[in-house]
C-alpha atoms as a PDB file:
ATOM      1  CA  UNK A   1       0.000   0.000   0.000  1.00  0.00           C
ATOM      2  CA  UNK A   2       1.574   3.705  -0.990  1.00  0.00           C
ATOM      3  CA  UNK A   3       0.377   6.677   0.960  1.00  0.00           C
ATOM      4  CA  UNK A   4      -0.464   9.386  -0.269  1.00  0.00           C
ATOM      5  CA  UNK A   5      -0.283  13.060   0.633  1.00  0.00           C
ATOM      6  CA  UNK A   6      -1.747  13.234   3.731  1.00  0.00           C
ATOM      7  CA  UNK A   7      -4.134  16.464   2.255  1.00  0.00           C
ATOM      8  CA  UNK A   8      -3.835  18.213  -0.901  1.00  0.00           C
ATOM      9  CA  UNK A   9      -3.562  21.934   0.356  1.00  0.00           C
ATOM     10  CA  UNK A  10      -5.228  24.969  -1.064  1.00  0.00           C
ATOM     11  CA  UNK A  11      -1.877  27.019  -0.461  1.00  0.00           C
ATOM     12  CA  UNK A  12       1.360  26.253   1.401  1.00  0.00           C
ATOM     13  CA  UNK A  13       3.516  29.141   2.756  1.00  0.00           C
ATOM     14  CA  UNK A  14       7.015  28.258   4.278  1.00  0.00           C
ATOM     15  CA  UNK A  15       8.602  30.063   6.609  1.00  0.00           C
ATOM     16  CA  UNK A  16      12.282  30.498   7.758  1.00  0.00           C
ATOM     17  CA  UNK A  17      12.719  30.281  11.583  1.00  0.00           C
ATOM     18  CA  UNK A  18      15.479  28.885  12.495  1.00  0.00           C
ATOM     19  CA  UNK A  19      18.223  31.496  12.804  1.00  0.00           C
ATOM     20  CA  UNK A  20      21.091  28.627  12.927  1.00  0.00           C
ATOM     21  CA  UNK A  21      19.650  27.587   9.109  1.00  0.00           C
ATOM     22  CA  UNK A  22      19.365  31.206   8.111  1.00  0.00           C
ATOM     23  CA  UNK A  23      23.114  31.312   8.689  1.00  0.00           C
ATOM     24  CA  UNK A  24      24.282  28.662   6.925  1.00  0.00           C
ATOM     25  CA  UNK A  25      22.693  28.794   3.903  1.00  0.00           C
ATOM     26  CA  UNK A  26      22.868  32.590   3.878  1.00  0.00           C
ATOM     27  CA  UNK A  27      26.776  31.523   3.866  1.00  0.00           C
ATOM     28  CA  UNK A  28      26.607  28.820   1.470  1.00  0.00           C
ATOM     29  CA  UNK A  29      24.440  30.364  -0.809  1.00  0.00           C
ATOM     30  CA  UNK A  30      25.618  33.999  -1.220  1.00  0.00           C
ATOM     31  CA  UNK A  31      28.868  34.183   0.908  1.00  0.00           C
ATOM     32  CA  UNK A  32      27.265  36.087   3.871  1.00  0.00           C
ATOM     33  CA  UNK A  33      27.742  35.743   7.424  1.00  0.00           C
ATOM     34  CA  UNK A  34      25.274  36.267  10.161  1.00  0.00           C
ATOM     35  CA  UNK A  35      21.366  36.925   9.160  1.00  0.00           C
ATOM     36  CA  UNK A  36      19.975  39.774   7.866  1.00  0.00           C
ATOM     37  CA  UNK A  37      18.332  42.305  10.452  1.00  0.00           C
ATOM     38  CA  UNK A  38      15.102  42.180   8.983  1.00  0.00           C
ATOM     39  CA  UNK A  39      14.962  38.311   9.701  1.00  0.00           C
ATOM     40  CA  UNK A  40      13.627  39.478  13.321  1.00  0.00           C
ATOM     41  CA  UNK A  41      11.235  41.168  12.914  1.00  0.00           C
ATOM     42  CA  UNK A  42       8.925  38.946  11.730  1.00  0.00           C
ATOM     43  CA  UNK A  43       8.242  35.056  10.871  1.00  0.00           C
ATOM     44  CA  UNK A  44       9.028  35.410   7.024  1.00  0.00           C
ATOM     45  CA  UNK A  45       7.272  33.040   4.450  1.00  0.00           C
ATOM     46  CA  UNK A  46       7.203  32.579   0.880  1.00  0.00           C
ATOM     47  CA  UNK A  47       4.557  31.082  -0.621  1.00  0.00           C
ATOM     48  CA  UNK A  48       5.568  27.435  -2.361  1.00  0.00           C
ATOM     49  CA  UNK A  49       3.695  25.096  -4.771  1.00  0.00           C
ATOM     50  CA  UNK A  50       0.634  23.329  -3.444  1.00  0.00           C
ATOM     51  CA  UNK A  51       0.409  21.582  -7.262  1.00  0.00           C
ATOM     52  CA  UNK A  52       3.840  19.776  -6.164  1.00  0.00           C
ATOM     53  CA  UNK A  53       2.525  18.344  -3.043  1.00  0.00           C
ATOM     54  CA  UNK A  54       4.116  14.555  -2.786  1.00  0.00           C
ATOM     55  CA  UNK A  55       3.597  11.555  -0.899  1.00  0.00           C
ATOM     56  CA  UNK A  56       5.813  10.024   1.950  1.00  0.00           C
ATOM     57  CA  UNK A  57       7.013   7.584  -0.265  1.00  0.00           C
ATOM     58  CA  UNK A  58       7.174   8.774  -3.765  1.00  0.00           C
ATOM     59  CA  UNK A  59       9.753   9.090  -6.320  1.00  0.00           C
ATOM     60  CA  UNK A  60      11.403  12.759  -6.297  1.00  0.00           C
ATOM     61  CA  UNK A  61      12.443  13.600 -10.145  1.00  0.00           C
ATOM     62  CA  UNK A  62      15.706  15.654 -10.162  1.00  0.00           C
ATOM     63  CA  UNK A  63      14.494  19.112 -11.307  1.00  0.00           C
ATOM     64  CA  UNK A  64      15.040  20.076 -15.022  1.00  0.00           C
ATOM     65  CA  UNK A  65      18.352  21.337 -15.178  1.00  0.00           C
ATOM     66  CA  UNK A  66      19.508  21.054 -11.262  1.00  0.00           C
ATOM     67  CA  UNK A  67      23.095  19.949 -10.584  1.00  0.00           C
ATOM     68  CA  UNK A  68      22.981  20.360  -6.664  1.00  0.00           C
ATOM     69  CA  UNK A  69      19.674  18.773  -5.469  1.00  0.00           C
ATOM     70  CA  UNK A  70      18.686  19.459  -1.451  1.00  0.00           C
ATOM     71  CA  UNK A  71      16.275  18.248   1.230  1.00  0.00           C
ATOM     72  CA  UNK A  72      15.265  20.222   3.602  1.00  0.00           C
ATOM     73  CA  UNK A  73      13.814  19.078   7.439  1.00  0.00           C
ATOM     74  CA  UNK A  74      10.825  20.441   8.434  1.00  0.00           C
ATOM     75  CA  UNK A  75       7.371  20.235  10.464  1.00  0.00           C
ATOM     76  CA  UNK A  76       4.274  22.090   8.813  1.00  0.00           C
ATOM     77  CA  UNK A  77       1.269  23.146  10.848  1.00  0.00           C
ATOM     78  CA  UNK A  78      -2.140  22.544   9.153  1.00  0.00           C
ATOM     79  CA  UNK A  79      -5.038  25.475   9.374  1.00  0.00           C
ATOM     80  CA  UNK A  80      -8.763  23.590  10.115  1.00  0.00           C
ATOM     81  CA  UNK A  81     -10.305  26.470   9.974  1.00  0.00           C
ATOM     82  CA  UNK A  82     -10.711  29.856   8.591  1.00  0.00           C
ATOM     83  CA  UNK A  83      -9.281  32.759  10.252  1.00  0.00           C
ATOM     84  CA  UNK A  84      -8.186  36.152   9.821  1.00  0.00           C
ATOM     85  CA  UNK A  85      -6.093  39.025  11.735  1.00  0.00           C
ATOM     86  CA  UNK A  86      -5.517  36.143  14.275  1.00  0.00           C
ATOM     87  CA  UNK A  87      -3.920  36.876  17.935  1.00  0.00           C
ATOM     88  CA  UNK A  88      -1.556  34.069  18.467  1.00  0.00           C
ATOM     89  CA  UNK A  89      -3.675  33.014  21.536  1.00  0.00           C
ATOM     90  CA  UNK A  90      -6.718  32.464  18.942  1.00  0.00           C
ATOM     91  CA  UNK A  91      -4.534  30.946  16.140  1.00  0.00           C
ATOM     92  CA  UNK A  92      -4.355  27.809  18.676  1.00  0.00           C
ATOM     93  CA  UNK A  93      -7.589  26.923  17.773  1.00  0.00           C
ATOM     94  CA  UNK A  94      -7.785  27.493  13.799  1.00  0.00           C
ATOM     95  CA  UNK A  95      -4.236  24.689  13.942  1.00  0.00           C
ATOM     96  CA  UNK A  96      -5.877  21.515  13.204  1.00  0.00           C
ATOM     97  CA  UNK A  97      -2.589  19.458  12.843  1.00  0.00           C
ATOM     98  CA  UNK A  98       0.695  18.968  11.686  1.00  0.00           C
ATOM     99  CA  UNK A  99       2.709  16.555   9.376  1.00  0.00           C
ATOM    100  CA  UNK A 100       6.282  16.546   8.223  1.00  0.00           C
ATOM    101  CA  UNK A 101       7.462  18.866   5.028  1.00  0.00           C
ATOM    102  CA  UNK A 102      10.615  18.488   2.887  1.00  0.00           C
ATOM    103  CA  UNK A 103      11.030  21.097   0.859  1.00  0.00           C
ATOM    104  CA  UNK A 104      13.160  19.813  -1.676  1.00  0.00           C
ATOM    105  CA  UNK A 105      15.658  22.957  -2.846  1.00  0.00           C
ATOM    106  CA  UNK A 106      17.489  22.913  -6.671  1.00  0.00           C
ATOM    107  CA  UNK A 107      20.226  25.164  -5.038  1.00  0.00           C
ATOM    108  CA  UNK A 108      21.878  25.715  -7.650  1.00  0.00           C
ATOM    109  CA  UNK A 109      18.798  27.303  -9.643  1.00  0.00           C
ATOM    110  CA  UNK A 110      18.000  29.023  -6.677  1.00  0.00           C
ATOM    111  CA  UNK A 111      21.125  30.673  -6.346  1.00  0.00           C
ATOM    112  CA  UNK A 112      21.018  32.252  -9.739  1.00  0.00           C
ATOM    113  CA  UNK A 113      17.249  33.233  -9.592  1.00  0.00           C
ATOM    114  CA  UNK A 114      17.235  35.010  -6.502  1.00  0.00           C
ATOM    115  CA  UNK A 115      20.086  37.015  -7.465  1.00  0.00           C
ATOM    116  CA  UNK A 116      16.976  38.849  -9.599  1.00  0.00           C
ATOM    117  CA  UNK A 117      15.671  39.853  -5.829  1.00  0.00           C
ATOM    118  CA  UNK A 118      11.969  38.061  -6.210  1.00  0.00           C
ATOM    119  CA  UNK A 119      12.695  35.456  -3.876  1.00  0.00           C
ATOM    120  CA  UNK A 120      12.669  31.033  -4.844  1.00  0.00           C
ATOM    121  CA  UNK A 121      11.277  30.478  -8.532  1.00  0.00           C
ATOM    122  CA  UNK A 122      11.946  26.918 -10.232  1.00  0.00           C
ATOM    123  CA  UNK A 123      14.764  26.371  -7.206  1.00  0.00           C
ATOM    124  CA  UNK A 124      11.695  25.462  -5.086  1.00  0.00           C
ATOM    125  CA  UNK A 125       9.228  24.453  -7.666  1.00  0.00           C
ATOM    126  CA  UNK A 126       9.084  20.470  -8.345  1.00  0.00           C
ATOM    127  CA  UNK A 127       8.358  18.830  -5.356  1.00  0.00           C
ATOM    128  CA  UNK A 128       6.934  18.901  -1.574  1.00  0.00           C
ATOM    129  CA  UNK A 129       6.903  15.971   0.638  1.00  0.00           C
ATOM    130  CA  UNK A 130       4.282  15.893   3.222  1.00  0.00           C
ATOM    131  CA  UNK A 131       2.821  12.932   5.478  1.00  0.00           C
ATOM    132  CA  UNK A 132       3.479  10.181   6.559  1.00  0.00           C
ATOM    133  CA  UNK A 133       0.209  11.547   8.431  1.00  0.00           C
ATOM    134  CA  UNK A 134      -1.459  14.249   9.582  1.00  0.00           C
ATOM    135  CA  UNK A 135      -1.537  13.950  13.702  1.00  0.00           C
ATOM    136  CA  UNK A 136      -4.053  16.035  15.315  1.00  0.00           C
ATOM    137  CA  UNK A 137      -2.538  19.259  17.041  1.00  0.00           C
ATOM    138  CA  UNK A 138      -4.115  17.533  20.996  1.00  0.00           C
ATOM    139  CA  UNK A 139      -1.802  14.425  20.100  1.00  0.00           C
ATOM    140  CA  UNK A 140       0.945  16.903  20.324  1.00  0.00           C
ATOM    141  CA  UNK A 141      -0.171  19.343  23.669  1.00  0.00           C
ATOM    142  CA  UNK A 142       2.361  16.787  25.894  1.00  0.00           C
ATOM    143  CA  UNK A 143       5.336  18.144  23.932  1.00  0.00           C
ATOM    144  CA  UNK A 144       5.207  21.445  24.448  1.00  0.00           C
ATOM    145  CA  UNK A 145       7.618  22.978  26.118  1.00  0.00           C
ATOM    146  CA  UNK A 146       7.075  26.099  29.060  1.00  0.00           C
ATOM    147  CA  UNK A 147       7.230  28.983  26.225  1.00  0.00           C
ATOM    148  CA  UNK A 148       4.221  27.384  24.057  1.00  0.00           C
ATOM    149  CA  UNK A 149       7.358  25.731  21.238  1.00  0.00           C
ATOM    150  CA  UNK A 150       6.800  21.787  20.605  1.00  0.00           C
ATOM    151  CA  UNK A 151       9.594  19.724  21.766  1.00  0.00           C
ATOM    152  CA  UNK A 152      10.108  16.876  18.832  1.00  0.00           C
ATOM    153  CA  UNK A 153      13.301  15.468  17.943  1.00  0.00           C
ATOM    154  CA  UNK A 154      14.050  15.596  14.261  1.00  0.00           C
ATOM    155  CA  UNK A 155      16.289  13.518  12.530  1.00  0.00           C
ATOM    156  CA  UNK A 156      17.907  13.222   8.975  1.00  0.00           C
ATOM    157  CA  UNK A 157      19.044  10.923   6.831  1.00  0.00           C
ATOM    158  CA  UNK A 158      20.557  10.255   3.168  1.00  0.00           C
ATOM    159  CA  UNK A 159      21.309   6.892   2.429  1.00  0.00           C
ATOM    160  CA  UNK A 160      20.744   5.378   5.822  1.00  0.00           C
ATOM    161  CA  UNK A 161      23.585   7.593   7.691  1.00  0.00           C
ATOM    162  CA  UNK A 162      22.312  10.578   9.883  1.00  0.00           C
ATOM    163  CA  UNK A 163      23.416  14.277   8.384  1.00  0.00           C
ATOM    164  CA  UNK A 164      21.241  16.001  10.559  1.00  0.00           C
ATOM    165  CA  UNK A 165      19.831  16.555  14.155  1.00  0.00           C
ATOM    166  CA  UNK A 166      17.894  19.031  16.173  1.00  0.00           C
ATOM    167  CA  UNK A 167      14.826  20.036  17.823  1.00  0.00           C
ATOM    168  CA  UNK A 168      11.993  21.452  16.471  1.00  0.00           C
ATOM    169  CA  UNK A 169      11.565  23.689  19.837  1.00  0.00           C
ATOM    170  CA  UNK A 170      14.882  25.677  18.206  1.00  0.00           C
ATOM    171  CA  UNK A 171      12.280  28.022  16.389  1.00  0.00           C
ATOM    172  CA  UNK A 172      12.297  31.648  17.287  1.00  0.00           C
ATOM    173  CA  UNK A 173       8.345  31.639  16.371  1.00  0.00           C
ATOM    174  CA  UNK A 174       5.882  29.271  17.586  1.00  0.00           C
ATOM    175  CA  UNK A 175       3.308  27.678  14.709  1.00  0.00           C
ATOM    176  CA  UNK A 176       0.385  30.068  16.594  1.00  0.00           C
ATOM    177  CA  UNK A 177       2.594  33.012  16.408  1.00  0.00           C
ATOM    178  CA  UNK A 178       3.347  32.130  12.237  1.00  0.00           C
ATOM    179  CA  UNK A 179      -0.483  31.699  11.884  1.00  0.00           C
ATOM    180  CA  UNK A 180      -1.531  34.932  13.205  1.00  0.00           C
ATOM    181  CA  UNK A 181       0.941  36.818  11.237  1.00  0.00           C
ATOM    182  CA  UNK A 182      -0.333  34.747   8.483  1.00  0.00           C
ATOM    183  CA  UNK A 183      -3.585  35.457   9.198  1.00  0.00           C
ATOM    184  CA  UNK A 184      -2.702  39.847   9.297  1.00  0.00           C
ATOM    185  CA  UNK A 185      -5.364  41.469   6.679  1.00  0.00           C
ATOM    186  CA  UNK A 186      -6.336  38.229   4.977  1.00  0.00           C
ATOM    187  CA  UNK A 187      -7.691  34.729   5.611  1.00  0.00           C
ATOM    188  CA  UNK A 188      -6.289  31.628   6.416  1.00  0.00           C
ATOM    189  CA  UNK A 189      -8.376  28.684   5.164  1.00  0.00           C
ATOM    190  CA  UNK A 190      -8.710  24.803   6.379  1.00  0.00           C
ATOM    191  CA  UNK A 191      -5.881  22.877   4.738  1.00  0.00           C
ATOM    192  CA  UNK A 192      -3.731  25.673   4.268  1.00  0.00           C
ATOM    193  CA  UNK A 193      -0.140  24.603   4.960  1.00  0.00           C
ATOM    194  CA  UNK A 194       2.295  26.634   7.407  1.00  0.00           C
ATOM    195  CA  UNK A 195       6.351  25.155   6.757  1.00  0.00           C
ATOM    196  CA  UNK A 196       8.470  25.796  10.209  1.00  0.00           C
ATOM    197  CA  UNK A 197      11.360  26.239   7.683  1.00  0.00           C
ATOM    198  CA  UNK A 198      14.322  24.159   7.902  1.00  0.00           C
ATOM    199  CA  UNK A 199      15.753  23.405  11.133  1.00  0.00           C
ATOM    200  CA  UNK A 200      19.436  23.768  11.915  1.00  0.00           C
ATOM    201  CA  UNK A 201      22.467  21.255  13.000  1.00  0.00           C
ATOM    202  CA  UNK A 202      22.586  19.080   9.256  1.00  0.00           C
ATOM    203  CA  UNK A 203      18.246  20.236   8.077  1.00  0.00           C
ATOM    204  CA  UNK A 204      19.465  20.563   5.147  1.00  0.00           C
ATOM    205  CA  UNK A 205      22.725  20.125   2.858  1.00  0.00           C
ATOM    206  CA  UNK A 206      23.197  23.639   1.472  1.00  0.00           C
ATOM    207  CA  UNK A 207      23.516  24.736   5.548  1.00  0.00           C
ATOM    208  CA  UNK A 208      26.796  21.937   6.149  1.00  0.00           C
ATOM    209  CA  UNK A 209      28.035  23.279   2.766  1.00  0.00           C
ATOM    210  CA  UNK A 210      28.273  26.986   3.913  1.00  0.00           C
ATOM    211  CA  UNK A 211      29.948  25.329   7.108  1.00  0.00           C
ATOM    212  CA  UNK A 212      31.940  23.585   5.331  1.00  0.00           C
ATOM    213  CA  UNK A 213      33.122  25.633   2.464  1.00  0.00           C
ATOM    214  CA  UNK A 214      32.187  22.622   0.100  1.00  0.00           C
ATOM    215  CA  UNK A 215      29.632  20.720  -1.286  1.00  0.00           C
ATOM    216  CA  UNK A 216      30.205  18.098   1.394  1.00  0.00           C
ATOM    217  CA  UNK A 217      28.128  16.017   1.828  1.00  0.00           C
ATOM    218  CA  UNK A 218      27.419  15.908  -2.058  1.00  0.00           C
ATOM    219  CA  UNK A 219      24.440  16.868  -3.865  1.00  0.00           C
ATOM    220  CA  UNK A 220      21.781  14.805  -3.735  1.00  0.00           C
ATOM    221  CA  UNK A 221      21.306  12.071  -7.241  1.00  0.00           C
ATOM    222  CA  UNK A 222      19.431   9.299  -8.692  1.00  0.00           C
ATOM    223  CA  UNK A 223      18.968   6.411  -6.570  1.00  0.00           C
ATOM    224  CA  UNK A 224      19.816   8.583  -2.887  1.00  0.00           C
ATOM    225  CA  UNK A 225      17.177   7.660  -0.635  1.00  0.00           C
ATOM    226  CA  UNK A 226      16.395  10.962   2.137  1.00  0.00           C
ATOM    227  CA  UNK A 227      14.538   9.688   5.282  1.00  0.00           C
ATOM    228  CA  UNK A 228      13.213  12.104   7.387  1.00  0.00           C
ATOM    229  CA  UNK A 229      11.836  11.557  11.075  1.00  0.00           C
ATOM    230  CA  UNK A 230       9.794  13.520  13.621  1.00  0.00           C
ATOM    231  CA  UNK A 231       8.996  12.408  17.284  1.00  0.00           C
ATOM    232  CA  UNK A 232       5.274  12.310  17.683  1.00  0.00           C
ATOM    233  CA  UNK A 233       4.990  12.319  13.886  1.00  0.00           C
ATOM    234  CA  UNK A 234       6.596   9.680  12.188  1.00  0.00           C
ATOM    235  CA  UNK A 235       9.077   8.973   9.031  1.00  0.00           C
ATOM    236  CA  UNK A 236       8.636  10.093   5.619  1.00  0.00           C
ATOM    237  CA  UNK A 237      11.528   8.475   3.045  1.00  0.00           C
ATOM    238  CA  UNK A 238      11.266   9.894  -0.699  1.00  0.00           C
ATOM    239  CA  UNK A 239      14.147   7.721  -3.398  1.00  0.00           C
ATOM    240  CA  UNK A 240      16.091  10.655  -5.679  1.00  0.00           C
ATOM    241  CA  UNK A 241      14.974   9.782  -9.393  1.00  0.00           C
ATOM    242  CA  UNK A 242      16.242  10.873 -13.070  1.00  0.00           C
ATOM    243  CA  UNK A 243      14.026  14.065 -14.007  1.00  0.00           C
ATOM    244  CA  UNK A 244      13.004  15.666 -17.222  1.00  0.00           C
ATOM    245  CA  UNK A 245      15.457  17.410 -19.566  1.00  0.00           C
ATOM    246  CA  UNK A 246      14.669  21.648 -19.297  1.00  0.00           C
ATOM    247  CA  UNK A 247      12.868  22.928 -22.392  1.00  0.00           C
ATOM    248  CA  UNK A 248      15.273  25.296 -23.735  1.00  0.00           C
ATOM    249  CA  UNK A 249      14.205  28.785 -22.985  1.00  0.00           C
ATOM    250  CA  UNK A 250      16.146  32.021 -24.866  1.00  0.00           C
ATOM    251  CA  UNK A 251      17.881  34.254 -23.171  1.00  0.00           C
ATOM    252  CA  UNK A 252      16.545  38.041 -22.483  1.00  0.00           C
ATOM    253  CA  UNK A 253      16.494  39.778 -25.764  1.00  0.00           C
ATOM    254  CA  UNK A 254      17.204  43.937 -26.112  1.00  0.00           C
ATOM    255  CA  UNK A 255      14.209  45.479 -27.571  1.00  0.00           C
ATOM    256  CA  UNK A 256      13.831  49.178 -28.675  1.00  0.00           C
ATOM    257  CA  UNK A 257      11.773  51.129 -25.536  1.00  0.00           C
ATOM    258  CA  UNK A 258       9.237  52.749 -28.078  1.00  0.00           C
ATOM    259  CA  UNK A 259       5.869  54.008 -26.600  1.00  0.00           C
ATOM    260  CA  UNK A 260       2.967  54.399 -28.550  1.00  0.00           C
END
């Protein structure tokens, strides 16, 4: 039997709260130390692909035209129902559940896009992992932690070895405080998707690269196998597969700036 998805969201926003991540992919990917200012000042999200929403289990194509494939380690909150201009104290109740998310990252094609200042385009386009189920947020209450952050162990692996561990109570922003500033002049909906972001400590392979200096451990390729757990949620393990060659595309092309 293959599970699927364990919904098939109406929109997914993923946000990036884990300072220790923000630092080493910040490194990694654009040769910066240190976070940018703005990080704190709010739970920052972009808003990714619900049409790319995978299974626990399913094949993960290699993007069109990706060299340096990435996972990325995260837990996703799940809105049950609708909301809008939330406190945090009322976004408890509009949090239905959560799952796991991977976020799988063509680096290298985000790297070049984002140097256009728009934010992740076809770097963060081709797949989502979420499941293996969606546990209801009371299953979870006993984790929680004396400032309101859930306590799960998370765990990574490639290939059966362990690149990554941490907690998801590392956060700066609990999943109630992310919903209400989610929720600030519009609505959320039931089965929208909230992404904690990638933790730190090995979430993802583009962080131990800016450690690093290298692409150590190496890009991700056919036949890699990425296993992800969560305490309280489960495991979710998604086999690297050949992808689709890119459609060839021209390059920008001057054109006279006539007006009518």
């Amino acid at each position: 039997m293959r599970l699927r998805p364990p919904l098939q969201p109406p929109s997914v926003r993923d946000f990036v709260t884990f300072e220790e991540h923000v630092e080493g992919v910040r490194r990694s990917i654009d040769g910066i130390t240190g976070v940018p200012d703005a990080w704190h000042d709010a739970p920052t999200f972009y808003f990714a692909n619900p049409c790319a929403v995978i299974g626990p289990s399913d094949p993960v194509p290699v993007p069109p035209g990706c060299q340096a494939l990435d996972f990325e380690l995260e837990v996703a909150a799940v809105i049950g129902r609708e909301g809008r201009d939330l406190t945090p104290e009322q976004a408890r109740d509009h949090i239905i559940g959560y799952t796991i998310y991977n976020d799988w990252s063509a680096r290298d094609l985000q790297s070049r896009e984002m140097q256009v200042g728009l934010g992740p385009c076809k770097g963060k386009d081709a797949a989502t992992t979420l499941g293996p189920y969606l546990v209801t947020a009371d299953e979870l209450e006993s984790y929680r932690d004396g400032d309101g952050f859930l306590r799960l162990a998370l765990t990574a692996e490639i290939n059966g070895e362990v690149v990554g561990r941490d907690l998801l109570s590392n956060m700066s922003w609990t999943f109630e405080e992310m919903t209400a500033y989610a929720s600030r002049g519009t609505h959320v909906r039931p089965g929208d998707v909230l992404g904690s972001g990638t933790c730190g400590n090995g979430g993802c392979l583009a962080e131990l690269w800016g450690i690093r200096g290298r692409q150590d451990p190496a890009p991700l390729k056919p036949g890699d196998t990425v296993a992800i757990t969560v305490e309280g949620i489960g495991t979710i393990s998604n086999t690297v597969v050949p992808g689709a060659e890119p459609v060839a595309i021209p390059r920008a092309r001057r054109r006279p700036r006539t007006r009518p």
